[in-house]
N, C-alpha and C. Protein backbone atom coordinates (compact mmCIF):
# COMPACT_ATOMS: atom_id res chain seq x y z
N UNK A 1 9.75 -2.95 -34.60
CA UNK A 1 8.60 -3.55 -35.23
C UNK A 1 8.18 -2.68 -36.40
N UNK A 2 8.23 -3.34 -37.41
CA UNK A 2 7.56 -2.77 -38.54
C UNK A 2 6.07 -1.76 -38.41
N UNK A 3 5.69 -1.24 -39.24
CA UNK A 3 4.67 -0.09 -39.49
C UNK A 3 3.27 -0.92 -39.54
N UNK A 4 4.20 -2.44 -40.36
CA UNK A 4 2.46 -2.50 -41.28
C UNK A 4 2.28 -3.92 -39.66
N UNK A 5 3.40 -4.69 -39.19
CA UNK A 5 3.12 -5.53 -38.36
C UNK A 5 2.44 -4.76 -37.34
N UNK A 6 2.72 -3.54 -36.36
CA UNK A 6 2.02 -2.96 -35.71
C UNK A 6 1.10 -2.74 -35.92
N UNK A 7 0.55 -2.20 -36.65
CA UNK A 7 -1.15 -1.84 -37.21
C UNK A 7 -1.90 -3.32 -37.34
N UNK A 8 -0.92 -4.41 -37.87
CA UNK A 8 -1.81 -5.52 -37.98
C UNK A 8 -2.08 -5.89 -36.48
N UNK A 9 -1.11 -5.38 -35.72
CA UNK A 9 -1.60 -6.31 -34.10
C UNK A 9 -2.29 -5.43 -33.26
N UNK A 10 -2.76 -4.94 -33.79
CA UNK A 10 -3.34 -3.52 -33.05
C UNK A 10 -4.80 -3.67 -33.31
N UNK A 11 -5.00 -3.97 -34.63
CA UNK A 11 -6.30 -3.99 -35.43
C UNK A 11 -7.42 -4.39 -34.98
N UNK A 12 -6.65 -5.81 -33.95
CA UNK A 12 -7.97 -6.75 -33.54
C UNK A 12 -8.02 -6.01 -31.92
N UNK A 13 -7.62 -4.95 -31.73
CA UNK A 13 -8.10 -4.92 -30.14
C UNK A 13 -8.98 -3.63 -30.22
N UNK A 14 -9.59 -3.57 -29.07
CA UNK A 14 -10.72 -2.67 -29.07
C UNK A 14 -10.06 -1.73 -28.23
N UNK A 15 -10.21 -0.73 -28.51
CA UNK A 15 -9.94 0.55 -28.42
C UNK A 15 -10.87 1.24 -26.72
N UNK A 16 -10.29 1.74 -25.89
CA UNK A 16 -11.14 2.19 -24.93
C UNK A 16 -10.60 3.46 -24.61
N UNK A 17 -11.17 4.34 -23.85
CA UNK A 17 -10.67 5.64 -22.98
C UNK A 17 -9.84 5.03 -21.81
N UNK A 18 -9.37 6.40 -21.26
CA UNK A 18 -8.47 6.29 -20.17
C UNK A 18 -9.21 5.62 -18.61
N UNK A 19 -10.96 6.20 -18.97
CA UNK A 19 -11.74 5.81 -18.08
C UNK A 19 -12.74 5.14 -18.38
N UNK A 20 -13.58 4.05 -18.12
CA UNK A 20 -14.27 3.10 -18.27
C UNK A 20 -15.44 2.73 -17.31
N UNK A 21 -16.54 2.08 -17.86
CA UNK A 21 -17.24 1.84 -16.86
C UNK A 21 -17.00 0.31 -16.94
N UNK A 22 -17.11 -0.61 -15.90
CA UNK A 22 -16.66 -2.22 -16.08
C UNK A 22 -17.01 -2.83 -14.68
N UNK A 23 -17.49 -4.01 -15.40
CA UNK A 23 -18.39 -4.79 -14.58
C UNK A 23 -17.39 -5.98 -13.66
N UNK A 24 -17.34 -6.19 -12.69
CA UNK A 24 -16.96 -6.83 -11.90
C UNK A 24 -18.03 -8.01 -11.43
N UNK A 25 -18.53 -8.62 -12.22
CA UNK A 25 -19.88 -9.72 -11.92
C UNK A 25 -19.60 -10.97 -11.00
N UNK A 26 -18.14 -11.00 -10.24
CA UNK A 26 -17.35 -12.43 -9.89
C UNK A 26 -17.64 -11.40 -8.15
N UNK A 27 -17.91 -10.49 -8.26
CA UNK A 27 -18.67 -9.81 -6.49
C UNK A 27 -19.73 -9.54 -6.99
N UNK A 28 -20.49 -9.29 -8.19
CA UNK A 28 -21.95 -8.68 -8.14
C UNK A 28 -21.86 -7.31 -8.38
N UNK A 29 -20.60 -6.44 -9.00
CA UNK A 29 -20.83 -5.18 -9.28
C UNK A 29 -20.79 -4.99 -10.61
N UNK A 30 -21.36 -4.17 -10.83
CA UNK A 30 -21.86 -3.16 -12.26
C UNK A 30 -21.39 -2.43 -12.22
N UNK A 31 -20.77 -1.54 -13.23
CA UNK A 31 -20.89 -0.05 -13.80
C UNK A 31 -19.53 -0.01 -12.93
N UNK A 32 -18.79 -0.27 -12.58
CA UNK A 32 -17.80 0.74 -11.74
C UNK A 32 -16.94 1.58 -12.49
N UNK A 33 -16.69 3.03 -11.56
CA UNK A 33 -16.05 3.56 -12.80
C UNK A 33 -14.43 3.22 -12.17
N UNK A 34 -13.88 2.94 -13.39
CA UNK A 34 -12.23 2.23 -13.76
C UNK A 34 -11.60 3.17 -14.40
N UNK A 35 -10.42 3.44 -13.75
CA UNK A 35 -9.27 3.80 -14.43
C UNK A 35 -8.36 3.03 -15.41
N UNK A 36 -7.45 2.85 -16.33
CA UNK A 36 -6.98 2.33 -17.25
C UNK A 36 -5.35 2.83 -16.41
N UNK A 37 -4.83 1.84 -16.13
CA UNK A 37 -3.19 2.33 -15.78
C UNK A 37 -2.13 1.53 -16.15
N UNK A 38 -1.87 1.80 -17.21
CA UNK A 38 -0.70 0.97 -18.08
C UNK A 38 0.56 0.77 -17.12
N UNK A 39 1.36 1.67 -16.31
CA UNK A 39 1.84 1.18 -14.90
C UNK A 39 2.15 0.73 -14.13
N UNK A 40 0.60 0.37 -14.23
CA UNK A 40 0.26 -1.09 -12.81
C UNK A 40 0.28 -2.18 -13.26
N UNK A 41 1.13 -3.10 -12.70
CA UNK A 41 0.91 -4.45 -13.53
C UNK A 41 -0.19 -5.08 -13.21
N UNK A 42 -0.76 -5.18 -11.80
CA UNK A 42 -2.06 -5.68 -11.36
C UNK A 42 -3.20 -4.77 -10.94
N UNK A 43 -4.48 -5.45 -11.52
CA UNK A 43 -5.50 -4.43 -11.22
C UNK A 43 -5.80 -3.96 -9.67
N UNK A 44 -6.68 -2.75 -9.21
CA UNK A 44 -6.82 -2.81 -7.72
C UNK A 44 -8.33 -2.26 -7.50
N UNK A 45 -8.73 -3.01 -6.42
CA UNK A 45 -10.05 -2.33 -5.67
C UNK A 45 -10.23 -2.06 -4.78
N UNK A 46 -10.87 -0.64 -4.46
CA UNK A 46 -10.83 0.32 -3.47
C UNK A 46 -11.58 -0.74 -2.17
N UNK A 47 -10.91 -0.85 -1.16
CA UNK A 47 -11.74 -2.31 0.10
C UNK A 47 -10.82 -1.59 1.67
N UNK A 48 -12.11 -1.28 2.04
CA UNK A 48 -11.84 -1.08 3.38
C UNK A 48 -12.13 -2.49 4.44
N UNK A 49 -11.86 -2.40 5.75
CA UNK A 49 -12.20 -3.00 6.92
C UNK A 49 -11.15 -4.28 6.58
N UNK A 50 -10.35 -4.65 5.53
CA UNK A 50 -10.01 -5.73 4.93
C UNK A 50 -9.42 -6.60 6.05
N UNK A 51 -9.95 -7.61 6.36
CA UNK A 51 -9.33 -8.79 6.91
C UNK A 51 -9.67 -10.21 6.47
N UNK A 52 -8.30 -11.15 6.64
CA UNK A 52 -8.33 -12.56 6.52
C UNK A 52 -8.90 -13.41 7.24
N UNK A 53 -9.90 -13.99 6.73
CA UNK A 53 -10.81 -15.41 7.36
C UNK A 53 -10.90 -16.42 6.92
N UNK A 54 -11.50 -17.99 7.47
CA UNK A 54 -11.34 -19.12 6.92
C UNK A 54 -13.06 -19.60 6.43
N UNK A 55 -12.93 -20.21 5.40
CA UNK A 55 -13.82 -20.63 5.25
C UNK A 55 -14.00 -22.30 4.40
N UNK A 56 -14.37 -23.28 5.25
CA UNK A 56 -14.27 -24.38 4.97
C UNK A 56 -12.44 -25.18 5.15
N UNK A 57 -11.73 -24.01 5.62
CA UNK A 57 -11.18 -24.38 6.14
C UNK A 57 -9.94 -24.00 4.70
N UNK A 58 -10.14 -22.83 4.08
CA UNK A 58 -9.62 -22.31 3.26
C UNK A 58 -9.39 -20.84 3.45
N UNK A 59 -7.86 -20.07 2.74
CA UNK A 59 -8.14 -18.67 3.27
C UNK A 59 -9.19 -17.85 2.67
N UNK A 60 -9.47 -17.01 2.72
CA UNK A 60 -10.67 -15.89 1.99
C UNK A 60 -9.62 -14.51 2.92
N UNK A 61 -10.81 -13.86 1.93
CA UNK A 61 -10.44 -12.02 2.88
C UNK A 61 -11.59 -11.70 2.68
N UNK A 62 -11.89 -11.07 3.74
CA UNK A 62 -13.34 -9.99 3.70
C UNK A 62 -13.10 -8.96 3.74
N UNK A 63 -13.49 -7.92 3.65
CA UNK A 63 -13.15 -6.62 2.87
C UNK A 63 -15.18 -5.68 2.25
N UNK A 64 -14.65 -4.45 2.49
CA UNK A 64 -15.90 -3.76 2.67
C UNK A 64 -16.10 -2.88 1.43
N UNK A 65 -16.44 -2.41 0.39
CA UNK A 65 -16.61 -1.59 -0.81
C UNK A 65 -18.02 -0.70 -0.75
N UNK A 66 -17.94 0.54 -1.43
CA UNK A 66 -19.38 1.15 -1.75
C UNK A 66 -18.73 1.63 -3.19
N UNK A 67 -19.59 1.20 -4.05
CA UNK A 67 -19.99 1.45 -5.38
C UNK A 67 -20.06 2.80 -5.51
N UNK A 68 -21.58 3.08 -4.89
CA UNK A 68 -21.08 5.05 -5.38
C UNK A 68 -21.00 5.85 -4.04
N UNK A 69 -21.41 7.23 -3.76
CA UNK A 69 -21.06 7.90 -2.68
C UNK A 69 -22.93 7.99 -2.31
N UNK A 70 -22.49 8.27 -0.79
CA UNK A 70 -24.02 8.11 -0.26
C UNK A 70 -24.88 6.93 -0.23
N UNK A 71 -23.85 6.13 -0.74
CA UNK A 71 -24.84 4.39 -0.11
C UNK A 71 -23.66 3.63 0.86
N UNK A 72 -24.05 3.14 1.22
CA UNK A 72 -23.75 1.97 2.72
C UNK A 72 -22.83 1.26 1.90
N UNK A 73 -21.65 1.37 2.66
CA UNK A 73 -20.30 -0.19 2.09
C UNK A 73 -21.43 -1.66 2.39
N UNK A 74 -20.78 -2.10 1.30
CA UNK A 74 -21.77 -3.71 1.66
C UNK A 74 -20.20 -4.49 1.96
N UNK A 75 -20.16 -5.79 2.67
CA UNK A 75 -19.30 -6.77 3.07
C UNK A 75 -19.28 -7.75 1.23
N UNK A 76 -18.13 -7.80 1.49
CA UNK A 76 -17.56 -9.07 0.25
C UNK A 76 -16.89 -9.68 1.37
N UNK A 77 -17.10 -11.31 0.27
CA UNK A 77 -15.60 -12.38 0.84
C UNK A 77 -15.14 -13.08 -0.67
N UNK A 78 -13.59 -13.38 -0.66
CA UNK A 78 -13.25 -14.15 -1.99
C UNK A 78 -12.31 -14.59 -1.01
N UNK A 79 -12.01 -15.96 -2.06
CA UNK A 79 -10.55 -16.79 -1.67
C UNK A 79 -9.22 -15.95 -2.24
N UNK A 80 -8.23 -16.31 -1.05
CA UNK A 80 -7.10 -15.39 -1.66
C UNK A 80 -6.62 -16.28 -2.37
N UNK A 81 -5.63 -15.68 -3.65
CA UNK A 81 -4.80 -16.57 -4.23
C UNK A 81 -3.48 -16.01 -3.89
N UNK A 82 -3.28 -15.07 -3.51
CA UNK A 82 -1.99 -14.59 -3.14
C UNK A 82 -1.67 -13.57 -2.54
N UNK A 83 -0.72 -13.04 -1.58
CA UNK A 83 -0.15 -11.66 -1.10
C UNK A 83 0.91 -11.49 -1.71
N UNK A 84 0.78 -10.08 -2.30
CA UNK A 84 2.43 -9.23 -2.48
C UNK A 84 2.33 -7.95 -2.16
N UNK A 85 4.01 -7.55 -2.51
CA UNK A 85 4.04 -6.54 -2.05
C UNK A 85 3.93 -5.72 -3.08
N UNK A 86 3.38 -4.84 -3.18
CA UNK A 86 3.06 -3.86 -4.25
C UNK A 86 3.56 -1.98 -3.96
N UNK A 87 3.93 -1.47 -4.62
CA UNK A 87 4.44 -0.18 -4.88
C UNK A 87 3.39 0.66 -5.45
N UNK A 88 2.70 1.42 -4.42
CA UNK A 88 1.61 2.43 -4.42
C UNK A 88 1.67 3.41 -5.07
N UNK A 89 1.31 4.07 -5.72
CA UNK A 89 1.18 5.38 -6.38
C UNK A 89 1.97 6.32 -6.04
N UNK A 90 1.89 6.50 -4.19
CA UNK A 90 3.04 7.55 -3.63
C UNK A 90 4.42 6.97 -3.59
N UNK A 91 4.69 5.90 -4.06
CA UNK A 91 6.26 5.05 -3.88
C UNK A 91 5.93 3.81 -2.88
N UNK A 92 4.84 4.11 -1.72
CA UNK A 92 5.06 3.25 -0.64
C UNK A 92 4.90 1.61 -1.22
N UNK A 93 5.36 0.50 -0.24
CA UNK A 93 5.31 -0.66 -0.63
C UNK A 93 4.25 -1.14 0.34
N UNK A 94 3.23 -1.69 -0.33
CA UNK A 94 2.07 -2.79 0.90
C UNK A 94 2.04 -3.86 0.51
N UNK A 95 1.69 -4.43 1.17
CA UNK A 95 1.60 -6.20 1.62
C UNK A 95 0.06 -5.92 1.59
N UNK A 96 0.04 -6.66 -0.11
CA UNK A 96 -1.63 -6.83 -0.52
C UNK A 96 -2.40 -8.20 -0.44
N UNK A 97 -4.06 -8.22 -0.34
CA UNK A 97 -4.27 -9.30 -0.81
C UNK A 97 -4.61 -9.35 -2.32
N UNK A 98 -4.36 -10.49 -2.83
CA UNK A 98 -4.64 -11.02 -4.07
C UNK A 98 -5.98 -11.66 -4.31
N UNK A 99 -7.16 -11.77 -5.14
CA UNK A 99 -7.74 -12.19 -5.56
C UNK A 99 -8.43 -12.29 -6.28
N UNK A 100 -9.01 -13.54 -6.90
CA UNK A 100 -9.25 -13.77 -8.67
C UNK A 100 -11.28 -12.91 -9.10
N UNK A 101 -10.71 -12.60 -10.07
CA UNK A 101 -12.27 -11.66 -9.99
C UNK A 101 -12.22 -11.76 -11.86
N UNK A 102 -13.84 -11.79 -12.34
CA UNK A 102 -14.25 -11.61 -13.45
C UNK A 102 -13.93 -10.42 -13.91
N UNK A 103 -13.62 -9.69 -14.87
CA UNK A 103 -14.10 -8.37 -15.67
C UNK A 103 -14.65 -8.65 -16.94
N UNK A 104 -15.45 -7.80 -16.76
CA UNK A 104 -16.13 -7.19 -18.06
C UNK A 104 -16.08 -5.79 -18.77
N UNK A 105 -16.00 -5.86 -20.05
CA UNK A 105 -15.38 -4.42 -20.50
C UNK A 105 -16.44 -4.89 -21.68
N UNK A 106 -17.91 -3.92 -21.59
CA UNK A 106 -18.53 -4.17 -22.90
C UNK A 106 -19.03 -5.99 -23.00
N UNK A 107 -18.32 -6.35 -24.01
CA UNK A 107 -18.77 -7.49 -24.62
C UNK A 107 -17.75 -8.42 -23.96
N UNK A 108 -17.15 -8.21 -23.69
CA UNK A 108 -15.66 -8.81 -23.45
C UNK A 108 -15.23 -9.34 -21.79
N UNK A 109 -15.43 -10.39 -21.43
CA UNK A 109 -15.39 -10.81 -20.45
C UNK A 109 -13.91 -12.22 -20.41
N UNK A 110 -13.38 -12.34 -18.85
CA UNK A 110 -11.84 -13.23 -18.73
C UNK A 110 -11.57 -12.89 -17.08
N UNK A 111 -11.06 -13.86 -16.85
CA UNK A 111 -10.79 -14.23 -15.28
C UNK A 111 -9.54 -12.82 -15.06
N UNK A 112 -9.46 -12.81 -13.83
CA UNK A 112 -7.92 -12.06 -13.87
C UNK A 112 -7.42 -11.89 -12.37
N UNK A 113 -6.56 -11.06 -12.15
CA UNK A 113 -6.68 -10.66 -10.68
C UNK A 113 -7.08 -9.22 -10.31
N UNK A 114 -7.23 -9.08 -8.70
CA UNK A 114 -7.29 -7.92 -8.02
C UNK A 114 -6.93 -7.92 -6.61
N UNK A 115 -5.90 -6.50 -6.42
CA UNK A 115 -5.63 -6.26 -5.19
C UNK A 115 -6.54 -5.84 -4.62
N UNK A 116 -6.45 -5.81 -2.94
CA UNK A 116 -7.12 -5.05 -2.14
C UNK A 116 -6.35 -4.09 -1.59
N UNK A 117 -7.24 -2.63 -2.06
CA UNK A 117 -6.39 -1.47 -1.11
C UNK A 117 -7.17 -0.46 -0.99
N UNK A 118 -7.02 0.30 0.21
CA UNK A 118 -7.83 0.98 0.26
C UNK A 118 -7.38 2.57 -0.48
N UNK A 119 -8.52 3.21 -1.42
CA UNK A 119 -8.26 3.53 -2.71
C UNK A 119 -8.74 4.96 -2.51
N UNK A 120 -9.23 5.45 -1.20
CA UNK A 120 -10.03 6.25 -0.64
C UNK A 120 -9.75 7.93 -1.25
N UNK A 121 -8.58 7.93 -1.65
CA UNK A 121 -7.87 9.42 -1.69
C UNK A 121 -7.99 9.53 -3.40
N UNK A 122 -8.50 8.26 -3.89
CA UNK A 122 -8.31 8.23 -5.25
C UNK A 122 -9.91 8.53 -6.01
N UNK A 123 -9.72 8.90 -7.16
CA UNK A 123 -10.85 9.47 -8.16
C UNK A 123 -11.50 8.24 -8.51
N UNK A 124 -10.56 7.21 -8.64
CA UNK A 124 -11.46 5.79 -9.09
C UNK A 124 -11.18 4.65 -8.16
N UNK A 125 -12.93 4.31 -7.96
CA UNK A 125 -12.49 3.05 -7.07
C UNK A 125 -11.99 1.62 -7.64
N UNK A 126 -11.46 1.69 -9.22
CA UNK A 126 -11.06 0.31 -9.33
C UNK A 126 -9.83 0.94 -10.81
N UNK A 127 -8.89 0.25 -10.42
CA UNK A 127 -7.93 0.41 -11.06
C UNK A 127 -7.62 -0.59 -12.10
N UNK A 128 -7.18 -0.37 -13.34
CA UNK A 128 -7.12 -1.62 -14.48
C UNK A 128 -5.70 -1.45 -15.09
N UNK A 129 -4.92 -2.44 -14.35
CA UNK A 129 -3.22 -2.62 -15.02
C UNK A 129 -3.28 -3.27 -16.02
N UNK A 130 -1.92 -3.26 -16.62
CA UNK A 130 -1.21 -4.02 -18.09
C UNK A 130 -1.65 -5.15 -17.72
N UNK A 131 -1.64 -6.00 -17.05
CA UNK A 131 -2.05 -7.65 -17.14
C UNK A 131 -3.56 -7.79 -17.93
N UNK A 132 -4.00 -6.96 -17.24
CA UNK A 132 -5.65 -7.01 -17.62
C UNK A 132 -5.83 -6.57 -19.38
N UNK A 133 -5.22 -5.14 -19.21
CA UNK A 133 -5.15 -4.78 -20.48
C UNK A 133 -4.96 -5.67 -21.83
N UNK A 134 -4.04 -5.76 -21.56
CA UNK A 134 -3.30 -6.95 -22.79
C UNK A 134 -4.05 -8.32 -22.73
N UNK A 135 -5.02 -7.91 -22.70
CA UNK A 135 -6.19 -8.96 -23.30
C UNK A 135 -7.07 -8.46 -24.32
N UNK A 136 -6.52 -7.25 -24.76
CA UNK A 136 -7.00 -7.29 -26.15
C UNK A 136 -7.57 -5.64 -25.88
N UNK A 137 -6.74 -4.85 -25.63
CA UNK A 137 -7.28 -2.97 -25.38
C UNK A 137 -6.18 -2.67 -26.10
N UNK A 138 -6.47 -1.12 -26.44
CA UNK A 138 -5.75 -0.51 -26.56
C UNK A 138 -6.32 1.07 -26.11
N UNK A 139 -5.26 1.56 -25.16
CA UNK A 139 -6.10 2.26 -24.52
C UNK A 139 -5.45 3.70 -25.05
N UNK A 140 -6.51 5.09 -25.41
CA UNK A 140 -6.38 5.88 -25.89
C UNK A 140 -6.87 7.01 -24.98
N UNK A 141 -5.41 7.88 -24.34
CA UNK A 141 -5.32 8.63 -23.88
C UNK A 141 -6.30 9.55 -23.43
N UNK A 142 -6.80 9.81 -24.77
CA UNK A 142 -7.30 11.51 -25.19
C UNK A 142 -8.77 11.26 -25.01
N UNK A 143 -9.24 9.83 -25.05
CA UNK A 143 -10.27 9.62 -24.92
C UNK A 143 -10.97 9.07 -23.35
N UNK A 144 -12.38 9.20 -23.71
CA UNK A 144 -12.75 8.12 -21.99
C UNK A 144 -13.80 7.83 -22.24
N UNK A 145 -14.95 7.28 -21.36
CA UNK A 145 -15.80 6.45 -21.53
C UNK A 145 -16.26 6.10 -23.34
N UNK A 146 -15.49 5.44 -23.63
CA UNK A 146 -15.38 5.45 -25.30
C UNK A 146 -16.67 3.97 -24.97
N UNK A 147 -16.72 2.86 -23.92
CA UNK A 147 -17.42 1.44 -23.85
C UNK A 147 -19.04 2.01 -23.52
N UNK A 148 -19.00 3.45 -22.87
CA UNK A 148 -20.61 4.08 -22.27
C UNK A 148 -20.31 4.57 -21.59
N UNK A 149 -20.88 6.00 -21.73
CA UNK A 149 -20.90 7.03 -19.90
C UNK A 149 -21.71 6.90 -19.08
N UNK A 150 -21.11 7.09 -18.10
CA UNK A 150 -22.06 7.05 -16.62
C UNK A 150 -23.32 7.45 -16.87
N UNK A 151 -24.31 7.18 -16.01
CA UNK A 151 -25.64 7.59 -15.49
C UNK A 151 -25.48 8.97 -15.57
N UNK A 152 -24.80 8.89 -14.58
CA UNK A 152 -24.63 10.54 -13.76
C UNK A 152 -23.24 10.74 -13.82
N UNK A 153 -22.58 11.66 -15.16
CA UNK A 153 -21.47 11.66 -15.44
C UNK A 153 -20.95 12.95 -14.43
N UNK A 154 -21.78 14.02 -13.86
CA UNK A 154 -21.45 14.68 -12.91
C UNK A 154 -20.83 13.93 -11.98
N UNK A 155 -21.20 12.79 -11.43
CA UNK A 155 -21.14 11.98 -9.52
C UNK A 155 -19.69 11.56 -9.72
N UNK A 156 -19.06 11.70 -11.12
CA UNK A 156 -17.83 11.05 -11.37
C UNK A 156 -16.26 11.91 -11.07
N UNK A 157 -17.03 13.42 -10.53
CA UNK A 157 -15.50 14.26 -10.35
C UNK A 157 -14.81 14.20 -11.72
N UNK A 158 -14.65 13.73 -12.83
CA UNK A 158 -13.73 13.77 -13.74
C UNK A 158 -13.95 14.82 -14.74
């Protein structure tokens, strides 16, 4: 690819850090802090207790999350759209659930997906793959909360 075509397709995307704060409004969360993982093809969120239930006679998963440390996991439910198997960070393969969730990055909001896994050992409870990405980021290494920093950029370990 040319010099000047790259720069032209580059131009229109917004630029973020490696870490992000991003709104998940399709469960009711704010602010979460997100990792950026070019990597992963699908995004993931940190969900304990996770099990499959029916509702109306459709599948769902329920699944347990806490936003920050020192408050109470609250219960979620979404419809699944799919299980796969996915290749974990350490190599291992799990049999995930799939399901469809809003993001927001700033101004910038689009349907997408998210796994469920439990994310516990990890620095961020929500992970943001190439699918997501390539809706218009370009994500820059060297940088991080480039969209707004945390409240309490201490509570973040980073």
């Amino acid at each position: 690819m040319s010099t000047k075509a790259r720069s032209a397709n580059s131009s229109n995307k917004i630029e973020i850090g490696w870490c992000e704060m991003v709104d998940v409004p399709s469960l009711g969360l704010l602010q979460v802090h997100a990792k950026m993982d070019t990597g992963a093809a699908t995004s993931s969120i940190h969900a304990t207790r996770i099990k499959p239930i029916s509702r109306d006679g459709k599948p769902y998963v329920e699944f347990w999350f806490r936003l920050n440390a020192g408050e109470k996991p609250k219960r979620y439910e979404a419809p699944i759209i799919d299980r796969r198997i996915v290749r974990s960070s350490n190599g291992e393969r799990q049999d995930r659930y799939v399901i469809s969730a809003q993001f927001c990055f700033g101004k910038r909001c689009w349907n997408g997906q998210l796994t469920l896994a439990n994310r516990r050992t990890m620095a961020f409870p929500l992970l943001i793959g190439r699918r997501a990405l390539r809706r218009g980021f370009l994500v820059n290494s060297g940088r991080r909360w480039v969209l707004g920093k945390p409240a309490n950029q201490e509570s973040t370990g980073i």
